[in-house]
Protein backbone atom coordinates (compact mmCIF):
# COMPACT_ATOMS: atom_id res chain seq x y z
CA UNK A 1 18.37 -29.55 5.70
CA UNK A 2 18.36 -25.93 6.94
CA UNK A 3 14.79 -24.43 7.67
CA UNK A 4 14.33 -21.09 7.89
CA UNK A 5 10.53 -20.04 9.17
CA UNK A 6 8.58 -16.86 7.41
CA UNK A 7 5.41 -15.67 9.40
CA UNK A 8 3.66 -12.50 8.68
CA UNK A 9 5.15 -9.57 10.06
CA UNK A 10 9.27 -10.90 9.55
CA UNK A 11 12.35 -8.36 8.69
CA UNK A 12 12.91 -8.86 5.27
CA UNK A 13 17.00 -8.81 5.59
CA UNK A 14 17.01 -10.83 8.43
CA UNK A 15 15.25 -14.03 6.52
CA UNK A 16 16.75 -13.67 3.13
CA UNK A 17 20.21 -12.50 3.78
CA UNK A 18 20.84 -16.34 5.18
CA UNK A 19 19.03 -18.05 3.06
CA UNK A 20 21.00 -16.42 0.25
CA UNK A 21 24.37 -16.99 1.94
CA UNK A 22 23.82 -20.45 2.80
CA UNK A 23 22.59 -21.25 -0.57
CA UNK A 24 26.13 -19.49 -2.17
CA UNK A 25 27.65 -22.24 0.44
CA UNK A 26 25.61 -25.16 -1.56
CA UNK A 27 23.49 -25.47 1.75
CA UNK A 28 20.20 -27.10 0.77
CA UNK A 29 17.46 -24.23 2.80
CA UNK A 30 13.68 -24.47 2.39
CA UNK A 31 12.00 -21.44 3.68
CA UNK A 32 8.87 -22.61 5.35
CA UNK A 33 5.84 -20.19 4.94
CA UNK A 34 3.86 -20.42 8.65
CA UNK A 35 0.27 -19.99 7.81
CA UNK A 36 0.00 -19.42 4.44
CA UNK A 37 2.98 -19.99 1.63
CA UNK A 38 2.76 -16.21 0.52
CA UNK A 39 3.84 -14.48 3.99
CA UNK A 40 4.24 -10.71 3.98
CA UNK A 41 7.16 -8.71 5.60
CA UNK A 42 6.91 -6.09 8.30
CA UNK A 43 7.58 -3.48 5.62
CA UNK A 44 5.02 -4.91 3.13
CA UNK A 45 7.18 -7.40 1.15
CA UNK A 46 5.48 -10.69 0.02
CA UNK A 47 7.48 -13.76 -0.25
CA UNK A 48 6.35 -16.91 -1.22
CA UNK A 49 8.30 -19.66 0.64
CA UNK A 50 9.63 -23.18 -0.38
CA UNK A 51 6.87 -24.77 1.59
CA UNK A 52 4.17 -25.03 3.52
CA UNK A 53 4.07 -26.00 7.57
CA UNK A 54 2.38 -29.01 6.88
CA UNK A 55 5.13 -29.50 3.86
CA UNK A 56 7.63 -29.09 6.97
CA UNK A 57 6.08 -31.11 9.23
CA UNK A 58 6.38 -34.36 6.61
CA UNK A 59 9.79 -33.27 5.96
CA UNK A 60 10.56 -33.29 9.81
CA UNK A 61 8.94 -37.14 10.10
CA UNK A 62 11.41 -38.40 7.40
CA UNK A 63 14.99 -36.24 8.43
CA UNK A 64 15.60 -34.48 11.07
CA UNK A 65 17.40 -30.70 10.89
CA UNK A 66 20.90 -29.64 10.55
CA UNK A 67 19.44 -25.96 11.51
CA UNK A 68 16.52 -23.73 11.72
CA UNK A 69 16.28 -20.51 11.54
CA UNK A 70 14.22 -17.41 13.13
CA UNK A 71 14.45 -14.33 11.35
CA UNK A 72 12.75 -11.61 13.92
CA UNK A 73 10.72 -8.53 13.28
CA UNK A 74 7.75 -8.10 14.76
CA UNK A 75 5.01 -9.14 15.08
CA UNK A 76 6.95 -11.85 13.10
CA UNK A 77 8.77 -12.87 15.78
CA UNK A 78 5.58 -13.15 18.06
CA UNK A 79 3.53 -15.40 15.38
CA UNK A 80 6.71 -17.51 14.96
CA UNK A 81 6.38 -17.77 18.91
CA UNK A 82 2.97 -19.00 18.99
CA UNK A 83 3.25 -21.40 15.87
CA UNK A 84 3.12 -24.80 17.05
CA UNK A 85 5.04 -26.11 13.59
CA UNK A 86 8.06 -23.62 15.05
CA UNK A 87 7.80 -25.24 18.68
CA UNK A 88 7.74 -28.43 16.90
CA UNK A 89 10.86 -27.98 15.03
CA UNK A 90 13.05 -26.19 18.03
CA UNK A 91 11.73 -29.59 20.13
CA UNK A 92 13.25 -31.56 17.82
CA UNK A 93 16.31 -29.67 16.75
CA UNK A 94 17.38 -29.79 20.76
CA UNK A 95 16.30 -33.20 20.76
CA UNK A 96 18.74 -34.07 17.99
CA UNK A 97 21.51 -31.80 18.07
CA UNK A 98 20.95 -29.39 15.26
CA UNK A 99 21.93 -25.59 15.41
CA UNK A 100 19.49 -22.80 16.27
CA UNK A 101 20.01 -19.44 14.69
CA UNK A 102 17.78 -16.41 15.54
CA UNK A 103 18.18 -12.96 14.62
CA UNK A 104 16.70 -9.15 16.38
CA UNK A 105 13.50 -10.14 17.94
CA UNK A 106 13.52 -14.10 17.64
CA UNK A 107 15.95 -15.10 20.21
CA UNK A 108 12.88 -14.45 22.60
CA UNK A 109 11.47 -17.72 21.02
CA UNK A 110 14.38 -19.89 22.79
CA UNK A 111 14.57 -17.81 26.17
CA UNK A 112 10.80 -18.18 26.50
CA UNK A 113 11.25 -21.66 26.21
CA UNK A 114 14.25 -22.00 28.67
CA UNK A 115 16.63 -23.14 25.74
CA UNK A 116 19.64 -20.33 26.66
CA UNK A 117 19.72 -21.01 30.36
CA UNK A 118 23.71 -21.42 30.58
CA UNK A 119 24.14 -19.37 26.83
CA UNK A 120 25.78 -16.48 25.87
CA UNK A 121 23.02 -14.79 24.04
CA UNK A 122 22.11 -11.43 22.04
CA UNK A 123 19.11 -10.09 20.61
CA UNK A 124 17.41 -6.63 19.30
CA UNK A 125 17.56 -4.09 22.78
CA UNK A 126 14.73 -4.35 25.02
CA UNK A 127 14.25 -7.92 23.77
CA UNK A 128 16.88 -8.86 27.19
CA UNK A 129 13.96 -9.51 29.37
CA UNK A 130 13.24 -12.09 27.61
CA UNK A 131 16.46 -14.32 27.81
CA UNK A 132 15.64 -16.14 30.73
CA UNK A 133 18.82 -17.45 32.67
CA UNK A 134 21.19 -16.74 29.71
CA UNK A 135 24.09 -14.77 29.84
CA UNK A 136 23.05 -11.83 27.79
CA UNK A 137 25.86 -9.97 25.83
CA UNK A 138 25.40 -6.57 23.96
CA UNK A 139 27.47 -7.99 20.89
CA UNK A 140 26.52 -8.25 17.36
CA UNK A 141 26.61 -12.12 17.53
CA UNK A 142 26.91 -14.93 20.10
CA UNK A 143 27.55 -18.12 19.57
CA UNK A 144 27.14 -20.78 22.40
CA UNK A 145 26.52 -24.56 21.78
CA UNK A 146 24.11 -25.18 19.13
CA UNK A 147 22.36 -21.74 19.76
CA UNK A 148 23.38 -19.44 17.02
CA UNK A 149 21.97 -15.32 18.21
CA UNK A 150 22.55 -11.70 16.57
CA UNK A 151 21.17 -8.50 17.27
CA UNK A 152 19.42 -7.11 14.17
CA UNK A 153 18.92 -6.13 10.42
CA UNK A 154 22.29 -4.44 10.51
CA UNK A 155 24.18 -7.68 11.27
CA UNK A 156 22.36 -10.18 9.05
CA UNK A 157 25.18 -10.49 6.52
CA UNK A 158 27.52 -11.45 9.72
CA UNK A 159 24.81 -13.39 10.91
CA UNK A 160 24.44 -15.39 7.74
CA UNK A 161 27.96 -15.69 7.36
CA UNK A 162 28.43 -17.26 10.91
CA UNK A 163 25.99 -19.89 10.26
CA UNK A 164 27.90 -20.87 6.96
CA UNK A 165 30.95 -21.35 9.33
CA UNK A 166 29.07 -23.49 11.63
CA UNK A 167 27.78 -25.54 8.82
CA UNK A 168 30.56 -25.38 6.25
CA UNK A 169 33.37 -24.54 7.90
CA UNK A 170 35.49 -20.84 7.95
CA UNK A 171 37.20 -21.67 4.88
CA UNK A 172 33.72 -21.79 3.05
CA UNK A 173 32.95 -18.60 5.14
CA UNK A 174 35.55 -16.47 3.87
CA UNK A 175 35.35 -17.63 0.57
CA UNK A 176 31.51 -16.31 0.42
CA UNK A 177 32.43 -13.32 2.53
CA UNK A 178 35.49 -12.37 -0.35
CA UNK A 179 33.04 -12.59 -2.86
CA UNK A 180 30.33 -10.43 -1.34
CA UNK A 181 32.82 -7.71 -0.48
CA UNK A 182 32.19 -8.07 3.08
């Protein structure tokens, strides 16, 4: 199961482009609403997600993730920071091996926490600071491990199409990218 996490104040593009692609790629993705299941985007868009935190939470108990994923935006990216479901579901996705995406703003969640020490990492500019002890690179996407970064909005179709390659292989990749007209 893929999770991606919605808190008030999260980029639009940057949540729904991946769920979208992975769910072309037959990836089963719940978005998980943190909060409240109606969460509203920083530019005023509601979305009402799969299911609730406490939804998640059960979920988690019973099957652990394949992925998660942080879309950023802000303050998104800050309430996704200081949501205990979120730190719960990072803590177990290191614990058991499962990938880590996080887009703009949101890779500040994992070098907060330590997570890219070691990593080649991106995020949105001024956001660096933040990447404590990874190897910061000012790409549109990095991919190191099981950690899964891109700078912003204007890569979340790449973004979303890398984590259908790490899930489903290139093949399944280009096949979704063809069809999009990427």
């Amino acid at each position: 199961m893929v999770y991606v996490f919605l808190a008030d104040g999260f980029e639009e593009v940057e949540a729904l482009t991946p769920v979208d692609v992975l769910r072309r790629a037959s990836v089963d993705v719940r978005t998980v609403g943190i909060g409240e299941r109606c969460v509203t985007g920083s530019h005023g868009i509601k979305v009402t997600s799969d299911i609730s935190s406490d939804e998640a939470l059960s979920m988690l108990e019973a099957e652990k993730p394949e992925m998660i994923v942080l879309p950023g935006g802000m303050p998104g990216a800050s309430n996704l920071d200081s949501s205990s479901v979120v730190s719960k579901f990072i803590e177990e996705s290191v614990k058991c091996g499962a990938y880590i995406g996080a887009i703009c703003a949101a890779p500040m969640i994992l070098g907060k926490r330590g997570l890219l020490k070691g990593h080649l990492a991106t995020c949105y500019p001024g956001f660096e600071k933040y990447l404590e002890g990874a190897e910061y690179c000012n790409a549109p996407i990095a991919v190191s491990g099981k950690f899964i970064t891109s700078n912003g909005m204007g890569n979340a179709l790449n973004f979303a199409l890398q984590l259908t390659a790490v899930l489903k292989g290139e093949k399944q990749r280009d096949t979704i990218s063809d069809a999009v007209m990427a």
